[in-house]
N, C-alpha and C. Protein backbone atom coordinates (compact mmCIF):
# COMPACT_ATOMS: atom_id res chain seq x y z
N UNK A 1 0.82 -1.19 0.00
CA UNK A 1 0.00 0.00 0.00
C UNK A 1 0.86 1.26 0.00
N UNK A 2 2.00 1.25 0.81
CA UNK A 2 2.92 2.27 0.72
C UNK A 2 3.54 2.45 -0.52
N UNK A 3 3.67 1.46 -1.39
CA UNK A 3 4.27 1.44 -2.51
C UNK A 3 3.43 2.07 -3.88
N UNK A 4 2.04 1.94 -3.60
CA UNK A 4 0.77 2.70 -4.32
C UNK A 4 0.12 3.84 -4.13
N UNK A 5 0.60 4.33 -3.02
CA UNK A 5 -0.19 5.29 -2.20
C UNK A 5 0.39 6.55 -3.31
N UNK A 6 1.18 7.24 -3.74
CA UNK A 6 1.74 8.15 -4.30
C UNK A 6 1.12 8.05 -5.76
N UNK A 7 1.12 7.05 -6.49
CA UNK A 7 0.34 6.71 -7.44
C UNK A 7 -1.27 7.19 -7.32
N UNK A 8 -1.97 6.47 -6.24
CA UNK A 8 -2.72 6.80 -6.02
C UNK A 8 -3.13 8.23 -5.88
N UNK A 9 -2.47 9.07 -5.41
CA UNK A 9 -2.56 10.30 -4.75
C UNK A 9 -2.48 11.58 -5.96
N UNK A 10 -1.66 11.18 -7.20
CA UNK A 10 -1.31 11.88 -8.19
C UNK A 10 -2.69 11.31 -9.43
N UNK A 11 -3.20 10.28 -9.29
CA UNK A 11 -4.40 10.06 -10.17
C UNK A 11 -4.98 11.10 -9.77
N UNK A 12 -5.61 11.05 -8.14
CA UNK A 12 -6.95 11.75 -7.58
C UNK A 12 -6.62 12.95 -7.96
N UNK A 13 -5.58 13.68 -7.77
CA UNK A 13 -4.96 15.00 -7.92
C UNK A 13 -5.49 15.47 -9.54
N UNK A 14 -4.91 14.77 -10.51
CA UNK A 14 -5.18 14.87 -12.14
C UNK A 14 -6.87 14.99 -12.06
N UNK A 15 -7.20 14.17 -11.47
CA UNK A 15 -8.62 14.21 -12.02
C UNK A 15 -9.32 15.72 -11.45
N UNK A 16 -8.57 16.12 -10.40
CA UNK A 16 -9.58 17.27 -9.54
C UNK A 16 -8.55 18.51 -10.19
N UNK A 17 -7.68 18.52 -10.88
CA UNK A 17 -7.13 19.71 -11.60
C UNK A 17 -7.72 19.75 -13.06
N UNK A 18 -8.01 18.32 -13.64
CA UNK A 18 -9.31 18.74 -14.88
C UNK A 18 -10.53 19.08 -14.55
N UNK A 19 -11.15 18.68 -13.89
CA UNK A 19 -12.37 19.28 -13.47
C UNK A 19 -12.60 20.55 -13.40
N UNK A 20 -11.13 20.72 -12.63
CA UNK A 20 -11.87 22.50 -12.20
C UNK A 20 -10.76 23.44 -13.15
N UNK A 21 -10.20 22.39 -14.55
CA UNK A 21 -9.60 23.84 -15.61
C UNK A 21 -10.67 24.34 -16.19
N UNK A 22 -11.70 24.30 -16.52
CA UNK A 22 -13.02 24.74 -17.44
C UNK A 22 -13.36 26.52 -16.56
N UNK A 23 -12.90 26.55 -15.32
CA UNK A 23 -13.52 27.46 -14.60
C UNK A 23 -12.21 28.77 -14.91
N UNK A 24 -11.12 28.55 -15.65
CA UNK A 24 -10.10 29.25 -15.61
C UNK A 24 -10.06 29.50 -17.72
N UNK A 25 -10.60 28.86 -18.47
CA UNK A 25 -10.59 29.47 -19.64
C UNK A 25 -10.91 30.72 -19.54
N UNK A 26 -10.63 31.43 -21.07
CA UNK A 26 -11.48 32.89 -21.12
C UNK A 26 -12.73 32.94 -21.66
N UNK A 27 -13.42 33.54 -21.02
CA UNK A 27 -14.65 33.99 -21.88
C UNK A 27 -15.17 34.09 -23.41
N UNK A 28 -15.67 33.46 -24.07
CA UNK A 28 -16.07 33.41 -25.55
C UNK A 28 -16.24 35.14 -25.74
N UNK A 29 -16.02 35.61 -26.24
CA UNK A 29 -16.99 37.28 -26.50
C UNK A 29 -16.81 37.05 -27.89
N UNK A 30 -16.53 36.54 -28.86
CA UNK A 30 -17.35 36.64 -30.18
C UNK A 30 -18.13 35.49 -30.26
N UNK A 31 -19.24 35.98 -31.04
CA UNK A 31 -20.11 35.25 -31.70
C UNK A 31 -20.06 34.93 -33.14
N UNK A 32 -19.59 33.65 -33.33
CA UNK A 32 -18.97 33.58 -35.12
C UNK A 32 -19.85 33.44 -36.05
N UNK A 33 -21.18 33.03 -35.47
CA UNK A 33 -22.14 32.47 -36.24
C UNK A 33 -23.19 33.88 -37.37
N UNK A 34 -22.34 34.86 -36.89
CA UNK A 34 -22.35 36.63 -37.04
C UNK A 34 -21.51 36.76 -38.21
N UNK A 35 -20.32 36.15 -37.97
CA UNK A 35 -19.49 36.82 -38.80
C UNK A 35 -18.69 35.85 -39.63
N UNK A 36 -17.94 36.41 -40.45
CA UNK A 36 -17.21 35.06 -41.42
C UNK A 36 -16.15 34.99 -40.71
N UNK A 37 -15.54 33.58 -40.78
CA UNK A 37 -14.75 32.33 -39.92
C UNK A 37 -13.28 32.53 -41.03
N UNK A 38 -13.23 33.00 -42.03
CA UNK A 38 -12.07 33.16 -42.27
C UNK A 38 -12.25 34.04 -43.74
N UNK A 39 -11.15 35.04 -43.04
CA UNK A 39 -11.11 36.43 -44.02
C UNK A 39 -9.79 36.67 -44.27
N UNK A 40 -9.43 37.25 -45.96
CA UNK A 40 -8.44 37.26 -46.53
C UNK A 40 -8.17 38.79 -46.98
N UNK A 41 -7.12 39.18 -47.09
CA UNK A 41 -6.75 40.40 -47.55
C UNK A 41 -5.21 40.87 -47.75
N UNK A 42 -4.88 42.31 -47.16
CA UNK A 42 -4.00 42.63 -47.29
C UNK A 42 -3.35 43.42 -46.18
N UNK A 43 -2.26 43.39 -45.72
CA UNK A 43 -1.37 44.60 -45.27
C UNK A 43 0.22 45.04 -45.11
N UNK A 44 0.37 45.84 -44.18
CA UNK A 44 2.05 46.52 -44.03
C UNK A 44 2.26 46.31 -42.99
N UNK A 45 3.03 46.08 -42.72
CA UNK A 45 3.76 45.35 -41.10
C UNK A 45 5.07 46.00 -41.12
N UNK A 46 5.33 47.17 -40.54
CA UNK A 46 7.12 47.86 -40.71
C UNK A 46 7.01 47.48 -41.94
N UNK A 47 8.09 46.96 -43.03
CA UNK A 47 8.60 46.97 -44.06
C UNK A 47 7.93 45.92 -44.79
N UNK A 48 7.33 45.35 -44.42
CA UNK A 48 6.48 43.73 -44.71
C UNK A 48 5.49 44.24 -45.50
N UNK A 49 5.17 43.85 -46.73
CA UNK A 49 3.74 44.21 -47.53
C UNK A 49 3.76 42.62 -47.60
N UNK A 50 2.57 42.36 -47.52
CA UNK A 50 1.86 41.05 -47.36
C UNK A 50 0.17 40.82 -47.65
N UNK A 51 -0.07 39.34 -48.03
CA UNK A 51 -1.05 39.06 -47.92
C UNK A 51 -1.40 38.78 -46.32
N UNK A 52 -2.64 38.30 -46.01
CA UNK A 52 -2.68 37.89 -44.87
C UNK A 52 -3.71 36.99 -44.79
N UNK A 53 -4.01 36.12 -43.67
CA UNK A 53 -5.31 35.46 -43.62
C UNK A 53 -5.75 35.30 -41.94
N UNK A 54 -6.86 35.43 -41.76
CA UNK A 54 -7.42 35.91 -40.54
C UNK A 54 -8.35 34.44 -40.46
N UNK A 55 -8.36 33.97 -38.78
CA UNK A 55 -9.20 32.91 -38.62
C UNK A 55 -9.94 33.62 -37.26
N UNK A 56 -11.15 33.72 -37.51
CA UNK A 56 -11.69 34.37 -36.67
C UNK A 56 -12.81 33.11 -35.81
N UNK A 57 -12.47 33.16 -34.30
CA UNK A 57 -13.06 32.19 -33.87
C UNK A 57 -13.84 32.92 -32.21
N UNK A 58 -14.48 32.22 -31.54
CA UNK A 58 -15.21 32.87 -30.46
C UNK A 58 -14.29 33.57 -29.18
N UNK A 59 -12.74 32.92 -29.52
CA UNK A 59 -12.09 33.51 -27.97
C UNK A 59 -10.98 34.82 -28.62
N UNK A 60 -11.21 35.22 -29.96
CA UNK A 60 -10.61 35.96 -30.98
C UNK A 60 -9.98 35.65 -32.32
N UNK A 61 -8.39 36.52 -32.40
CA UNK A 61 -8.54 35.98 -33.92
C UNK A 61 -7.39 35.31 -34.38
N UNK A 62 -6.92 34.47 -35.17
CA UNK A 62 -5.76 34.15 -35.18
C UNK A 62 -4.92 34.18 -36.45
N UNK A 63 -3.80 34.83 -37.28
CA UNK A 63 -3.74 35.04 -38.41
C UNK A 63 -2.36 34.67 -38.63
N UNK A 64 -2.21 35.10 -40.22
CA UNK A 64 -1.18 34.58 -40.96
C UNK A 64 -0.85 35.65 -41.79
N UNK A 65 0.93 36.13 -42.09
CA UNK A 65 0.95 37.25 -43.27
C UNK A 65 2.36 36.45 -43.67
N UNK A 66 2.49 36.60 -45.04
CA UNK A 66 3.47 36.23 -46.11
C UNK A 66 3.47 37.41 -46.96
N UNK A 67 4.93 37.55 -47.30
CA UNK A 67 4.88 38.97 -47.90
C UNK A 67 6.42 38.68 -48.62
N UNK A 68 6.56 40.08 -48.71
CA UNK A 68 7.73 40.27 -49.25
C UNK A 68 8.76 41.52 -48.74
N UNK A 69 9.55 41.79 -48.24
CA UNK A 69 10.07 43.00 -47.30
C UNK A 69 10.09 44.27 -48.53
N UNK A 70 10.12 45.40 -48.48
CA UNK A 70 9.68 46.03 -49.88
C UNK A 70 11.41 46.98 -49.81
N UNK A 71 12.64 46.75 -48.58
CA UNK A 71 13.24 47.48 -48.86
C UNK A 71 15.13 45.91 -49.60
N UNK A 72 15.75 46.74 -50.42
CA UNK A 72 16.57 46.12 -50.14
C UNK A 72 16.60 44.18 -51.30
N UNK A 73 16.95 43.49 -51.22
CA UNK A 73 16.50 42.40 -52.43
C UNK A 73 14.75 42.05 -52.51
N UNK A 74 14.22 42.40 -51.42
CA UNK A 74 12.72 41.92 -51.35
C UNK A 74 12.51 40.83 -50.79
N UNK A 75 12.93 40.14 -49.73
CA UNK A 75 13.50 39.04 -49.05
C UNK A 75 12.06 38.68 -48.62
N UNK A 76 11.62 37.44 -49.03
CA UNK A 76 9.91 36.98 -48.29
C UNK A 76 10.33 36.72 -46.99
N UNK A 77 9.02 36.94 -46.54
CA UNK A 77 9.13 36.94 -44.98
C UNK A 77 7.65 36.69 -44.40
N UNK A 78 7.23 36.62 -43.08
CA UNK A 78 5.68 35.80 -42.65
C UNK A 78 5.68 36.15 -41.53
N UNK A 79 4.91 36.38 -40.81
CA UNK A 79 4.60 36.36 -38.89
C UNK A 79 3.37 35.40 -39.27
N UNK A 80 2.94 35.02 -37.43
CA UNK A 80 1.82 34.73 -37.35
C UNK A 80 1.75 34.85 -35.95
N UNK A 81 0.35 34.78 -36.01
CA UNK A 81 0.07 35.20 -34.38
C UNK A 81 -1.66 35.33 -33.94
N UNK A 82 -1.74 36.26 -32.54
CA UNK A 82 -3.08 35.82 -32.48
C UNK A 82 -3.81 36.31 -31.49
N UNK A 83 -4.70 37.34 -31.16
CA UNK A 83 -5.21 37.97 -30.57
C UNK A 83 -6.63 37.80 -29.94
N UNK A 84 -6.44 38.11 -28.98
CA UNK A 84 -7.64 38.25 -27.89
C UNK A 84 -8.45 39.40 -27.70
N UNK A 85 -10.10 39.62 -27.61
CA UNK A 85 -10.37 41.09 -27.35
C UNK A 85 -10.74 41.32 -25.84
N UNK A 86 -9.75 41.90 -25.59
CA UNK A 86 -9.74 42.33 -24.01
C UNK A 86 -10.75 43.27 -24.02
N UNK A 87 -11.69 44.48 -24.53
CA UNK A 87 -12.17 45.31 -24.37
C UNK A 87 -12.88 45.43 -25.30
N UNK A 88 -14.65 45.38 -25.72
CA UNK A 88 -14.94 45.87 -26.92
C UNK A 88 -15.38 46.61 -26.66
N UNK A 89 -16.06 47.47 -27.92
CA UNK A 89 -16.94 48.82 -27.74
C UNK A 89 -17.63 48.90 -28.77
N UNK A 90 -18.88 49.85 -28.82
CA UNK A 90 -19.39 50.10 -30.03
C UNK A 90 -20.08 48.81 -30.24
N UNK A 91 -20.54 48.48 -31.67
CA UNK A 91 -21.48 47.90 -32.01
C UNK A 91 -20.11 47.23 -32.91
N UNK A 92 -20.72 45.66 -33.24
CA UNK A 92 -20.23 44.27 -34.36
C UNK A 92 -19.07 44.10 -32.79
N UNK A 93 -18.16 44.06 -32.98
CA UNK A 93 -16.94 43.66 -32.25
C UNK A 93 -15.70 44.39 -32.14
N UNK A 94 -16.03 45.70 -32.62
CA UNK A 94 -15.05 46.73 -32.90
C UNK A 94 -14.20 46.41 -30.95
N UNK A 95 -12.95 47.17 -30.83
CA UNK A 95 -12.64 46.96 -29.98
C UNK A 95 -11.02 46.96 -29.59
N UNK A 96 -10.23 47.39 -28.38
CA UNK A 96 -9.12 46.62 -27.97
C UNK A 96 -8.61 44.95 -27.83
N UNK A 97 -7.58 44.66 -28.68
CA UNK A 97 -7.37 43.33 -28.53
C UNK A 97 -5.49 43.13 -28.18
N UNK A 98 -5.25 42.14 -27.56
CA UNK A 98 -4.28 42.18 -26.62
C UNK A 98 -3.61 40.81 -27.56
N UNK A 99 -2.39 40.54 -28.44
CA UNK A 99 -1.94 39.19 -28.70
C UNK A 99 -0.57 38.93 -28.89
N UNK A 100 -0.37 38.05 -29.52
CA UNK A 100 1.45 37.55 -29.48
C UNK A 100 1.39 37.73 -31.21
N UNK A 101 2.89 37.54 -31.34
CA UNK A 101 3.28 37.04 -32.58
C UNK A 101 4.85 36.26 -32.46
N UNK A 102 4.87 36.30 -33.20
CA UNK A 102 6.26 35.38 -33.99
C UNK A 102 6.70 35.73 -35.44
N UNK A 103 8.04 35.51 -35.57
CA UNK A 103 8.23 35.31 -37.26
C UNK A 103 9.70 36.45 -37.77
N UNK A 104 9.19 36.40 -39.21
CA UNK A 104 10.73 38.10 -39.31
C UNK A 104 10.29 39.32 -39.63
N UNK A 105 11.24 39.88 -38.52
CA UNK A 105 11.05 40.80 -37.94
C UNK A 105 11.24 41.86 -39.20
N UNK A 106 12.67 42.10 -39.53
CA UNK A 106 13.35 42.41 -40.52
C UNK A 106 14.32 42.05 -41.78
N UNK A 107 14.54 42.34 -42.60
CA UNK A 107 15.68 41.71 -43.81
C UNK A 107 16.49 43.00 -44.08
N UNK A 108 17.75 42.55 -44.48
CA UNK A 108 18.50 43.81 -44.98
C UNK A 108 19.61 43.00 -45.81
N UNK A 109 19.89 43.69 -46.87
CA UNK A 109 21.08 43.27 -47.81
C UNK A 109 22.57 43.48 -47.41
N UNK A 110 23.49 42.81 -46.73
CA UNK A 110 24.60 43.07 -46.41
C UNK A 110 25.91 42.14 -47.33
N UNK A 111 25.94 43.36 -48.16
CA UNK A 111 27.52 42.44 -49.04
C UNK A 111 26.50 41.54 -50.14
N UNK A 112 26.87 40.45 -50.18
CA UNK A 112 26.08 39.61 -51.07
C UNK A 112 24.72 38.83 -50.71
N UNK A 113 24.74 39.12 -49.51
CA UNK A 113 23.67 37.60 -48.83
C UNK A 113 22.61 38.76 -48.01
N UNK A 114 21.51 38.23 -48.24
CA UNK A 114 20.45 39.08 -47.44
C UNK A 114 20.07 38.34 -46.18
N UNK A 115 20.57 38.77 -44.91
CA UNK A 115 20.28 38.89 -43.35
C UNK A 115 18.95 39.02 -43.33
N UNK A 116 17.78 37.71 -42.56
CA UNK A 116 16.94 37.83 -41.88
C UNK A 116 16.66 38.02 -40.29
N UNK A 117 16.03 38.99 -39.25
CA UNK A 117 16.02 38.66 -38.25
C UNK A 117 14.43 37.82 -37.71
N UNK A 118 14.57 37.28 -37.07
CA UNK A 118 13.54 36.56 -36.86
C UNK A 118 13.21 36.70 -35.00
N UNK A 119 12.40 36.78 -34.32
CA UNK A 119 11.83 37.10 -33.71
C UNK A 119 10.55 37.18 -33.14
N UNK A 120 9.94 37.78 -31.79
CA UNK A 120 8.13 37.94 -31.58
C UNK A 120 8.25 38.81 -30.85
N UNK A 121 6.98 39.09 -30.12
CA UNK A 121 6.29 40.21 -29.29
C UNK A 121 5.25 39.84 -29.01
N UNK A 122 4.33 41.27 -28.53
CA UNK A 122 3.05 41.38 -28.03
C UNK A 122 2.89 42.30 -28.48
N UNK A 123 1.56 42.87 -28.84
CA UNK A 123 1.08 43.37 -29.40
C UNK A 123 -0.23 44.34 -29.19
N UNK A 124 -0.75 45.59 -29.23
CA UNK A 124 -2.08 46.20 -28.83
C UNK A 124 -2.81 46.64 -30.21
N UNK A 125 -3.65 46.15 -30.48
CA UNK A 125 -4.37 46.06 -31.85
C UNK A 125 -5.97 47.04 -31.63
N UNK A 126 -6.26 47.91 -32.46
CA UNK A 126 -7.49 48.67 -32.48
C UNK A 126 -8.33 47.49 -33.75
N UNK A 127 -9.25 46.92 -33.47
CA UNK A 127 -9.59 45.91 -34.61
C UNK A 127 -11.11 46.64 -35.03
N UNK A 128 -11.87 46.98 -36.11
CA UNK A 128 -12.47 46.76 -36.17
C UNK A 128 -13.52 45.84 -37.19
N UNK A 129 -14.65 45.12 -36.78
CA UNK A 129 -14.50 43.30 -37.40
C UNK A 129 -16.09 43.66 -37.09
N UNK A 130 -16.57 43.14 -38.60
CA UNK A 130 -18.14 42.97 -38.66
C UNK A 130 -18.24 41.98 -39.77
N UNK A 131 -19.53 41.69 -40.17
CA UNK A 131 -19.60 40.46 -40.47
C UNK A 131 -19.38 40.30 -41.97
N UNK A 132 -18.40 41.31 -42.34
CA UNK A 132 -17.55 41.53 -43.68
C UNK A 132 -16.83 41.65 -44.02
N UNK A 133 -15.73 42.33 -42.70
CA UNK A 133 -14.54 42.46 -43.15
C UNK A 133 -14.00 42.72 -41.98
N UNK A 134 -12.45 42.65 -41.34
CA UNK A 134 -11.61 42.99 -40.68
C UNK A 134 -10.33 43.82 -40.81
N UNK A 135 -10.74 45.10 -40.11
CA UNK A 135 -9.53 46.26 -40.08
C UNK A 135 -8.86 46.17 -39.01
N UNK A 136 -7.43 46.32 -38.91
CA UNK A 136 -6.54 45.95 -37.82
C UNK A 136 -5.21 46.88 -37.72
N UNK A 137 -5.28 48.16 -36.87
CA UNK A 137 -4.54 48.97 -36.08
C UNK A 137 -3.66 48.19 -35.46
N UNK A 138 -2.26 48.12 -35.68
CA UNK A 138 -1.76 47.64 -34.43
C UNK A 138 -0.42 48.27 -33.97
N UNK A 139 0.30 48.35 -32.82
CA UNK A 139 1.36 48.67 -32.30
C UNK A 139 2.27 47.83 -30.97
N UNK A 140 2.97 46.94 -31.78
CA UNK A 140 3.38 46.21 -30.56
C UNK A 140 5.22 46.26 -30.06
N UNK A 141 5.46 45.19 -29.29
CA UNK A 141 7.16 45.44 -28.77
C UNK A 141 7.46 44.01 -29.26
N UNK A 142 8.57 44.20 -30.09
CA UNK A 142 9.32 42.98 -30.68
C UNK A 142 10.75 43.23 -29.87
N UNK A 143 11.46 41.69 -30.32
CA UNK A 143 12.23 41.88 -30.07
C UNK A 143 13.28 40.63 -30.81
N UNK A 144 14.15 40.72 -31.52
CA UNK A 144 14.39 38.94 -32.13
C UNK A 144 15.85 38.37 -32.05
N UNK A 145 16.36 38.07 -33.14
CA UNK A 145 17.84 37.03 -32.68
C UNK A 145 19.01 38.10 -32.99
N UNK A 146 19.93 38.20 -32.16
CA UNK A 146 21.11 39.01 -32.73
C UNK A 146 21.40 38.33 -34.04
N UNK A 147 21.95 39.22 -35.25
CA UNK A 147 22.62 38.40 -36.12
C UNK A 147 23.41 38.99 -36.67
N UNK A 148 24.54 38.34 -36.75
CA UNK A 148 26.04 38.60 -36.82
C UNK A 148 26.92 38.05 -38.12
N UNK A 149 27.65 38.79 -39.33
CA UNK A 149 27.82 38.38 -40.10
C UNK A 149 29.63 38.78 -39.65
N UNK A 150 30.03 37.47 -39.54
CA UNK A 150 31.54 37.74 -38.98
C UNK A 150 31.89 38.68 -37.77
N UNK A 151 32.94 39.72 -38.21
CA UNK A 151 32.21 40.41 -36.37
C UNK A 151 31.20 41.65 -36.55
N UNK A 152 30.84 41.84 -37.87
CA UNK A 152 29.77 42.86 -37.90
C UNK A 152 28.36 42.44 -37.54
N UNK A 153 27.30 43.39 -36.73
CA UNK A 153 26.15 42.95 -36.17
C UNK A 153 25.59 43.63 -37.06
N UNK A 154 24.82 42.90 -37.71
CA UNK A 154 23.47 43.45 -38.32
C UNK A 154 22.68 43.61 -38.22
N UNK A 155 22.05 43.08 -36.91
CA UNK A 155 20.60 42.98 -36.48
C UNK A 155 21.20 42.93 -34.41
N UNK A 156 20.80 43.71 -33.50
CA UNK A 156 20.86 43.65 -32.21
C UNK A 156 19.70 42.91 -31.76
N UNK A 157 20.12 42.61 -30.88
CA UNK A 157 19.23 41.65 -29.41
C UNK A 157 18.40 42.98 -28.68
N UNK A 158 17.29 43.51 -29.07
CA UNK A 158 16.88 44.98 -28.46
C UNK A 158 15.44 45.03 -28.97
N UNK A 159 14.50 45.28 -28.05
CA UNK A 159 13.09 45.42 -28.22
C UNK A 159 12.88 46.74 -29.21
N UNK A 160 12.02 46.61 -30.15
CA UNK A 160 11.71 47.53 -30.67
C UNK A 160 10.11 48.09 -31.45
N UNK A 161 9.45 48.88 -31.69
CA UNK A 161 8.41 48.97 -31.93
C UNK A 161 7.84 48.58 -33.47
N UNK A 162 6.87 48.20 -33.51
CA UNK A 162 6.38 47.35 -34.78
C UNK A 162 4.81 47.65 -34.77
N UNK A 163 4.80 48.50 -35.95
CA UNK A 163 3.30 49.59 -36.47
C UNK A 163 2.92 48.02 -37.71
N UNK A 164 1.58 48.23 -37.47
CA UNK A 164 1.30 47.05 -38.89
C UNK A 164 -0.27 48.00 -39.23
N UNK A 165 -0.62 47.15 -40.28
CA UNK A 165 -2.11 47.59 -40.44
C UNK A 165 -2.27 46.84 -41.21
N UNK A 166 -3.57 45.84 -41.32
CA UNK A 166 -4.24 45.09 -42.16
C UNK A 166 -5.63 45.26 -42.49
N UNK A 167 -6.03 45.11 -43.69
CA UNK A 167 -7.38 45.02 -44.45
C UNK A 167 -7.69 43.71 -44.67
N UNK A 168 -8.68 42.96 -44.48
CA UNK A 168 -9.26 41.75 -44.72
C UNK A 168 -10.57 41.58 -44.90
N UNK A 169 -11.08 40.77 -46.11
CA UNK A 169 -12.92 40.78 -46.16
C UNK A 169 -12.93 39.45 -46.30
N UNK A 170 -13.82 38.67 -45.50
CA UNK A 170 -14.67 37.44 -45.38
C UNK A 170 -14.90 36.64 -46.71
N UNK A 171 -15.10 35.58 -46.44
CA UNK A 171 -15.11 34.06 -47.41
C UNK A 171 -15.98 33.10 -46.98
């Protein structure tokens, strides 16, 4: 029994920490059955012109941009990431939304070879989202990989600010 008892004790435990995760999710605040579930378009992210694609679901939104950097060889590049609306206002779902990202940050041409930095953040997004299309304000703090081409740095280890804006209409 001494030899089971710990076993025992870590089942009962599992079962009474699933039970009571349902009480710690977030709150649904969209209603999808309103609006379209996945919307395509366009935007600028710092230097990034991109397509994008938006998955819009009840706990917010979650997206995708592929692009091309517009300064320098034109180096493709992508984030993705995914936001929550901490605050709405107004009427449809307009609102403050709070999310992460990932991906590159920046490209630059040094010598022959074009330097990507790659990197994430967080993000404060003005969204506004009705059941046609999604506009997206955003201003967040990145920050990504030093990168170093011999002993020259091309890219620092240093948080920095990242303006985007996207247009997207429903499918």
């Amino acid at each position: 029994m001494r030899r089971n008892l710990p076993l025992f004790l870590l089942i009962f435990s599992a079962t009474l920490a699933h039970a009571d995760l349902k009480n710690y999710l977030p709150d649904a605040k969209i209603k999808v059955e309103n609006i379209s579930t996945w919307n395509f378009g366009i935007g600028m992210t710092q230097k990034l012109a991109h397509l994008n694609a938006e998955w819009v679901n009840p706990y917010g939104i979650g997206y995708a941009k592929l692009g091309a950097f517009i300064n320098d060889g034109h180096e493709a590049g992508g984030q993705i990431g995914y936001r929550y609306p901490a605050f709405l206002n107004g009427k449809d779902y307009n609102g403050f939304y709070v999310g992460a990202f990932g991906g590159q940050l920046k490209s630059k041409e040094v010598g022959t070879k074009t330097e990507s930095q790659f990197g994430g953040g967080i993000d404060l997004s003005y969204v506004l989202l009705n059941k046609d299309r999604i506009s997206t304000i955003s201003v967040g703090l990145a920050a990504g990989q030093e990168v170093k081409q011999g002993d020259y740095v091309v890219y620092e280890s240093k948080p920095e600010l990242q303006f985007s804006y996207t247009l997207s209409f429903g499918f």
